[in-house]
Every structure is written in C-alpha cells, then in structure tokens.
N, C-alpha and C. Protein backbone atom coordinates (compact mmCIF):
# COMPACT_ATOMS: atom_id res chain seq x y z
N UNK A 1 108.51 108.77 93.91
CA UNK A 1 108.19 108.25 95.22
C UNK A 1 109.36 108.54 96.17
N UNK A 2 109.01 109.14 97.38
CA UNK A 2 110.22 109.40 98.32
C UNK A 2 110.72 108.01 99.04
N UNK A 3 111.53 108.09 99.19
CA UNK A 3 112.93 107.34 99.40
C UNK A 3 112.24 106.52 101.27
N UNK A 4 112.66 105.28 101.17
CA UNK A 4 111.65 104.25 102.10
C UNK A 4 112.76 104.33 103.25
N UNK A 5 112.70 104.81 104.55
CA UNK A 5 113.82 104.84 105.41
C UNK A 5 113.47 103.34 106.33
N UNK A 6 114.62 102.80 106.66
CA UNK A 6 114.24 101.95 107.81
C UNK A 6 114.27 102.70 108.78
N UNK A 7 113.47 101.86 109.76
CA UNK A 7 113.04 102.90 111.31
C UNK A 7 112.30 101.80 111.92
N UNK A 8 112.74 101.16 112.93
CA UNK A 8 111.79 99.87 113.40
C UNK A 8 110.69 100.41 114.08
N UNK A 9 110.66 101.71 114.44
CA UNK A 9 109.35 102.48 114.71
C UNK A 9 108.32 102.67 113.86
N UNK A 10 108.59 102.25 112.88
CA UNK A 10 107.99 101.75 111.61
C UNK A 10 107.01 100.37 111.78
N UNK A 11 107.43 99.85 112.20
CA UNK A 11 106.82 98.52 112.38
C UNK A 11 105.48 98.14 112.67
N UNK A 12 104.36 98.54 112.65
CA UNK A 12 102.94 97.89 112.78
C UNK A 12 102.99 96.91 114.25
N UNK A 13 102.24 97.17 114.61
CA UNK A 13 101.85 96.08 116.24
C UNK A 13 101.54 94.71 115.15
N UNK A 14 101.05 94.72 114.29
CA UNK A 14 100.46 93.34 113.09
C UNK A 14 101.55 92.98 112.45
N UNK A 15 102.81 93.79 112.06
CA UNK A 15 103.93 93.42 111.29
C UNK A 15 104.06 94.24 110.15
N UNK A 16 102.90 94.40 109.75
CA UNK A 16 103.35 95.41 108.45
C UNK A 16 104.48 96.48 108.88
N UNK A 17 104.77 97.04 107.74
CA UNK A 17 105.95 97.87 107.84
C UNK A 17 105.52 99.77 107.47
N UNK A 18 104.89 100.67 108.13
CA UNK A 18 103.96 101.49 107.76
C UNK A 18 105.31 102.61 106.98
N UNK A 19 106.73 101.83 107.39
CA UNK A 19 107.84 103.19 106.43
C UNK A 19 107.55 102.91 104.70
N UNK A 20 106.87 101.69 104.39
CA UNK A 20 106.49 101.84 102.98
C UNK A 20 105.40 101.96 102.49
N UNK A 21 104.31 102.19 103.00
CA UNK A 21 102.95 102.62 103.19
C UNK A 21 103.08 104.06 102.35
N UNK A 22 102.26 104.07 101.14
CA UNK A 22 101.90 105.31 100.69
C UNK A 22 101.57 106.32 101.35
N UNK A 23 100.53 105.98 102.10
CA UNK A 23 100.18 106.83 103.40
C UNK A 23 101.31 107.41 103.72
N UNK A 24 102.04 106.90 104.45
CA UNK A 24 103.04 107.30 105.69
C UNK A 24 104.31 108.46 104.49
N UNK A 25 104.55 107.63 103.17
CA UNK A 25 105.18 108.56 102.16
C UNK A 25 104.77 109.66 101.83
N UNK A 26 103.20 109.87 101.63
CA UNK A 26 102.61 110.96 101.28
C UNK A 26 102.51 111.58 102.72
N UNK A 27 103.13 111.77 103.69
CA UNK A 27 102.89 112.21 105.13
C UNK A 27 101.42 112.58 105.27
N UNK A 28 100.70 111.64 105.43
CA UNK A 28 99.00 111.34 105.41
C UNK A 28 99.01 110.44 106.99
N UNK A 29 99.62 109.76 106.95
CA UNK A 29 99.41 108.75 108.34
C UNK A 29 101.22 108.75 109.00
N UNK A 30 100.81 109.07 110.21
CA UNK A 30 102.22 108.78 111.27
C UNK A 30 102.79 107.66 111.77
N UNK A 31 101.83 106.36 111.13
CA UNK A 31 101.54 105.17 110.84
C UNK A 31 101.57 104.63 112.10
N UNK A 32 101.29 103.12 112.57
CA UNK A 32 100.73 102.33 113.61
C UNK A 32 100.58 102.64 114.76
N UNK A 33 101.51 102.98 115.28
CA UNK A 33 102.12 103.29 116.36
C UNK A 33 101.65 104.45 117.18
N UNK A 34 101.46 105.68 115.56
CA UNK A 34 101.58 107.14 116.09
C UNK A 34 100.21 107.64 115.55
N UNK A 35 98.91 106.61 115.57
CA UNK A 35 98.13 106.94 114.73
C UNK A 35 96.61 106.66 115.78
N UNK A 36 96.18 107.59 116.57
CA UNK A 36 95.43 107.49 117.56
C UNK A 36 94.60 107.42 117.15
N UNK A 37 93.88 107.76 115.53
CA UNK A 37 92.98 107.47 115.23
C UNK A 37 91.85 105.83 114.35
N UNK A 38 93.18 104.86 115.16
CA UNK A 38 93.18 103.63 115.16
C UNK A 38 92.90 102.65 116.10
N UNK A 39 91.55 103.73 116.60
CA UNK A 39 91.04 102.39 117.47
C UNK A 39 90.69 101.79 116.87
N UNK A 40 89.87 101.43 115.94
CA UNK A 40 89.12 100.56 115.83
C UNK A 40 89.92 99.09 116.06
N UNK A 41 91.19 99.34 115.79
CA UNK A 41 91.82 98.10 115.26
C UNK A 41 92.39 97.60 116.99
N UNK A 42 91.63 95.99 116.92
CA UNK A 42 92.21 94.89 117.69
C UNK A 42 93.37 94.94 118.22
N UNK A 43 94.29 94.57 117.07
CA UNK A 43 95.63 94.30 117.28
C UNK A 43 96.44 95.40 117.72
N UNK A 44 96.13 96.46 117.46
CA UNK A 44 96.92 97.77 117.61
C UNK A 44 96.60 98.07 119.52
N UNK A 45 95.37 97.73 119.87
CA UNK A 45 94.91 97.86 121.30
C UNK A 45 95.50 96.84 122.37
N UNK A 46 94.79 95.42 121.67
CA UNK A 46 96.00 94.42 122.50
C UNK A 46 96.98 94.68 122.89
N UNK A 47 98.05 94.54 122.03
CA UNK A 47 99.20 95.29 121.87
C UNK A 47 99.94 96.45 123.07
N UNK A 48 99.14 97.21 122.65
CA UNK A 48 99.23 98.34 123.63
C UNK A 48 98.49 98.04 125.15
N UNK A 49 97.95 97.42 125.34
CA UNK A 49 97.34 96.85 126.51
C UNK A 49 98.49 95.83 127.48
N UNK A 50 99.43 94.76 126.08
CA UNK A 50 100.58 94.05 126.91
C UNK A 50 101.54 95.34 126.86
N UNK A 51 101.76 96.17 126.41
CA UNK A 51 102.88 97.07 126.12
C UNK A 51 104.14 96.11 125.72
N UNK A 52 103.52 95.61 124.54
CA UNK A 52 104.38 95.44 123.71
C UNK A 52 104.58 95.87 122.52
N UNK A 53 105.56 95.62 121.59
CA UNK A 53 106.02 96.55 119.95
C UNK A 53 104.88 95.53 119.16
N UNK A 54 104.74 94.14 119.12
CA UNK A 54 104.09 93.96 117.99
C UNK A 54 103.98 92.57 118.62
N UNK A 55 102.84 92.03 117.70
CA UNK A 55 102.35 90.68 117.98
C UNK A 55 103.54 89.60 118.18
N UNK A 56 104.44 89.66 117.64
CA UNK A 56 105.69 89.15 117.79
C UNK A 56 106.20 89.00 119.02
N UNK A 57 106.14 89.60 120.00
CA UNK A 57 106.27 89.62 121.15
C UNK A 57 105.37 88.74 122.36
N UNK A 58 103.99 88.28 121.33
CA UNK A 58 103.35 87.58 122.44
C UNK A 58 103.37 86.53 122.75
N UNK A 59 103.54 86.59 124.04
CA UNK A 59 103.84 84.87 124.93
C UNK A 59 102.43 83.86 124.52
N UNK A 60 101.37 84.47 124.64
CA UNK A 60 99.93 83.85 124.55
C UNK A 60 100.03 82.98 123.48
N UNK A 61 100.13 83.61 122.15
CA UNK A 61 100.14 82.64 121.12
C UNK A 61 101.56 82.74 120.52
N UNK A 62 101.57 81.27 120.23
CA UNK A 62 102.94 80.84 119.57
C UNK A 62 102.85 81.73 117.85
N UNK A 63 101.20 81.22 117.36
CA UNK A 63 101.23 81.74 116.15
C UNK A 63 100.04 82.50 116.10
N UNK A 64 100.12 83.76 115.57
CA UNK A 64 99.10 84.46 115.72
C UNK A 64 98.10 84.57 114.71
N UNK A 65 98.33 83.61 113.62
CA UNK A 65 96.96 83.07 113.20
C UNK A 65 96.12 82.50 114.17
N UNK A 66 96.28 81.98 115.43
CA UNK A 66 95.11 81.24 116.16
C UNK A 66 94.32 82.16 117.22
N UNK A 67 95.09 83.70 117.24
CA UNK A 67 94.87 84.44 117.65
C UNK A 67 93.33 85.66 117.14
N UNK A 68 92.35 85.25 117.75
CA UNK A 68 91.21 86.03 117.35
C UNK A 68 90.99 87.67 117.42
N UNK A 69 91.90 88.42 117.43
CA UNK A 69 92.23 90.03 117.20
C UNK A 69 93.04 89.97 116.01
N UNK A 70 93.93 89.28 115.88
CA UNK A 70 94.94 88.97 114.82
C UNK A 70 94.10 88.22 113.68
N UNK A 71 93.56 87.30 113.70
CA UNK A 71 93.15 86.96 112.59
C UNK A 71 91.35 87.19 112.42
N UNK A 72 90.93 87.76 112.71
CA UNK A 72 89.41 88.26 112.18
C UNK A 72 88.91 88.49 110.98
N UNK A 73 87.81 88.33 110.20
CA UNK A 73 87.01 88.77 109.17
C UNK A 73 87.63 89.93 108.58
N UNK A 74 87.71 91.19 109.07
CA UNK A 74 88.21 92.29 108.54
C UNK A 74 89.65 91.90 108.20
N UNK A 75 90.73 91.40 109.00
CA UNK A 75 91.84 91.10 108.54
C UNK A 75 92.49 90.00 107.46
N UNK A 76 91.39 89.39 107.39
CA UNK A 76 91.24 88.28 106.25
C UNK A 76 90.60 88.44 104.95
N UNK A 77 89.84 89.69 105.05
CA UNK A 77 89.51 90.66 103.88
C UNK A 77 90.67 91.60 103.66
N UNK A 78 91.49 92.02 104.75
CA UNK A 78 92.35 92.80 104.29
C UNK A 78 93.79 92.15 103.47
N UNK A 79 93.91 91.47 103.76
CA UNK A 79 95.07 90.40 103.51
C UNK A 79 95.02 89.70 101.68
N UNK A 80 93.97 89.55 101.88
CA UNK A 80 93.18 88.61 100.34
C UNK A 80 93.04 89.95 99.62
N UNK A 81 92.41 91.38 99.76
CA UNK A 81 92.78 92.63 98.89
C UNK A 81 94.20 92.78 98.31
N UNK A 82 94.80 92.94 99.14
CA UNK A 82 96.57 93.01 99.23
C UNK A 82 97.38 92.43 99.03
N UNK A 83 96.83 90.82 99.34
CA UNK A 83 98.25 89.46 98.91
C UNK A 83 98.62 90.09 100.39
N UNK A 84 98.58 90.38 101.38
CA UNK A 84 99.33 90.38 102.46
C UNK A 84 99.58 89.45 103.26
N UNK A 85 100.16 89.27 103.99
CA UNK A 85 100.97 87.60 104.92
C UNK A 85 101.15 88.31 105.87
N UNK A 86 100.42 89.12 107.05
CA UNK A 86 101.08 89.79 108.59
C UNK A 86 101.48 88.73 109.09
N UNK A 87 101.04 87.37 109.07
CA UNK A 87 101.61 86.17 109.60
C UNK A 87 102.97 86.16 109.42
N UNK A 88 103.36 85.86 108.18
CA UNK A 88 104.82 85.84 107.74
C UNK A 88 105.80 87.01 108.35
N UNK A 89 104.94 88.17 108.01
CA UNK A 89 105.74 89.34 108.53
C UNK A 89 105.93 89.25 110.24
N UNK A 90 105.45 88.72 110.85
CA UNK A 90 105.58 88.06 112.22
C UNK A 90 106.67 87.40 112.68
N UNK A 91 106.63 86.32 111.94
CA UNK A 91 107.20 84.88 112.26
C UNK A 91 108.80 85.55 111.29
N UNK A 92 109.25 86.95 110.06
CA UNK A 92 110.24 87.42 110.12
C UNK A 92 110.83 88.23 111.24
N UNK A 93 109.93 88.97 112.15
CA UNK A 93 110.16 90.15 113.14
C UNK A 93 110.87 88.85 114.15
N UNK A 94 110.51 87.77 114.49
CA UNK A 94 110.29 86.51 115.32
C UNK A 94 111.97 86.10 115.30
N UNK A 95 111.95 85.81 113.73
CA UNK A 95 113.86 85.41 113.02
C UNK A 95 114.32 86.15 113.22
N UNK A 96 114.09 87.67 112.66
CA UNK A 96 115.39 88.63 112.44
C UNK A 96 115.45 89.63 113.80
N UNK A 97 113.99 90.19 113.96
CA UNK A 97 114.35 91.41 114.96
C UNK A 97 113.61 92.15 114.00
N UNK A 98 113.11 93.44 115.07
CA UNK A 98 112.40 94.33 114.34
C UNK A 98 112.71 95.45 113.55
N UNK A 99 114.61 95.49 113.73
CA UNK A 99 115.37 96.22 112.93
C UNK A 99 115.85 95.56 111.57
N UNK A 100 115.95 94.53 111.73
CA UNK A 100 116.51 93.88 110.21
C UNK A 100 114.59 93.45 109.68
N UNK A 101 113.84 93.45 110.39
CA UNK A 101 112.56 93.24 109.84
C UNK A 101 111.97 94.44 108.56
N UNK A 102 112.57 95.48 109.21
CA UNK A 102 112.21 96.93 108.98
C UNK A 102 113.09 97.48 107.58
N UNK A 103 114.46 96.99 107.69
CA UNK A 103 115.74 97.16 106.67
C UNK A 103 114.82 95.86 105.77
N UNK A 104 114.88 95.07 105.76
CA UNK A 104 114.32 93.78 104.69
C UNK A 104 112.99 94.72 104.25
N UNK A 105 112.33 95.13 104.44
CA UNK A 105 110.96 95.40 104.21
C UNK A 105 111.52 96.76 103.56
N UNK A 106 111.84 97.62 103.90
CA UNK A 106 112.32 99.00 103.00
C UNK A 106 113.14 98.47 101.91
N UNK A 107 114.01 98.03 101.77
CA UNK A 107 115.10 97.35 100.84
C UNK A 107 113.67 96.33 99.30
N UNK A 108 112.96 96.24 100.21
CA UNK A 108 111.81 95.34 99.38
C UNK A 108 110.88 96.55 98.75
N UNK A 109 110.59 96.99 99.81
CA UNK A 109 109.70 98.37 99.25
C UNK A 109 108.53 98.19 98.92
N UNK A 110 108.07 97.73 100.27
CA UNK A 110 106.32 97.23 100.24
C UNK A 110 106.09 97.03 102.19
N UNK A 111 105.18 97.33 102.07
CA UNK A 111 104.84 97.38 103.48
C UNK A 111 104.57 95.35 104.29
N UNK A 112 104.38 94.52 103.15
CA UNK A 112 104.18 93.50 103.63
C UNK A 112 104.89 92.41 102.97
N UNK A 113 104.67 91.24 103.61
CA UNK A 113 105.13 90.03 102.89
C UNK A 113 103.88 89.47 102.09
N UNK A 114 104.37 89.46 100.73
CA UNK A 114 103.29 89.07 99.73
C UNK A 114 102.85 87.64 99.87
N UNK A 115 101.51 86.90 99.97
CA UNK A 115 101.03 85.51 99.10
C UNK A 115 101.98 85.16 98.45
C-alpha cells in the first residue's frame, strides 16, 4: 500500500480524510474536493455553495448531525457499512484544524473516525 501523505486538501467537505481512501491510493479518485463527478452528494454542494472547506466551518449548525444534507438515509447507510463517525471527524477538524485533522487521520491510516 502506498505511503498516506497528509495534505489538508485531503479533507472531505463531510470530514473524511480522502488521503487514505483506497481510491485516492490507487489514483482512481482525486478525492472530495477534486472530484466533479460528485454531484450527487449534498454535502459536497452545500459546501461549495457557502464556499467553505468542510462542514466544520458551518455557522448554521452547531452539530451537523441535525443537519439534513449531512445526515440523510444514504449517509446513515454509509456510516453503519463502514463504522464511520463524519460527525466525530467534524467536531476533530472543529478541535484541531484541518491540518492536524489530516496528520491524525494519515498517522491512523483510515479515512474516518471509527464507531
């Protein structure tokens, strides 16, 4: 497996971390950010609509579980597949910054914060 760089450009508008994403290792996806073929996704549009880096940034909701782009059916199927927590990975971007978010998450070597 190639070697997980931090890069807060890395960072998911949701929190995930797409520098440890198989995808993004197997240079398959340019991941969140750089990946136009991601409309479908809510959070990635919002986002880009406040022009902001990531849900972390939004004034609207304190927690973006109460947030209905952020927490939807599809993302609550995606989360329960994965053990994923974008919540958690939030409320870390929130503590640390999206550079020590990014170093913690490569250093871990998983794109999310586990259940």
């Amino acid at each position: 497996m190639p070697d997980i760089k931090v890069n807060a450009e890395l960072v998911a508008y949701c929190g995930l971390y797409c520098g440890a994403c198989k995808s993004h290792l197997d240079e398959k996806c340019k991941g969140c950010h750089e990946n136009s073929k991601a409309t479908w996704c809510k959070v990635r549009s919002c986002c880009m609509e406040k022009q902001i880096k990531s849900c972390a940034e939004c004034a609207e909701f304190s927690d973006p579980r109460t947030c209905s782009k952020f927490n939807n059916f599809m993302s609550r199927i995606f989360g329960l597949i994965f053990k994923s927590d974008r919540a958690a990975c939030i409320a870390q971007i929130r503590y640390l910054g999206l550079e020590a978010h990014a170093k913690a998450m490569a250093e871990m070597g998983t794109q999310t914060i586990k259940r």
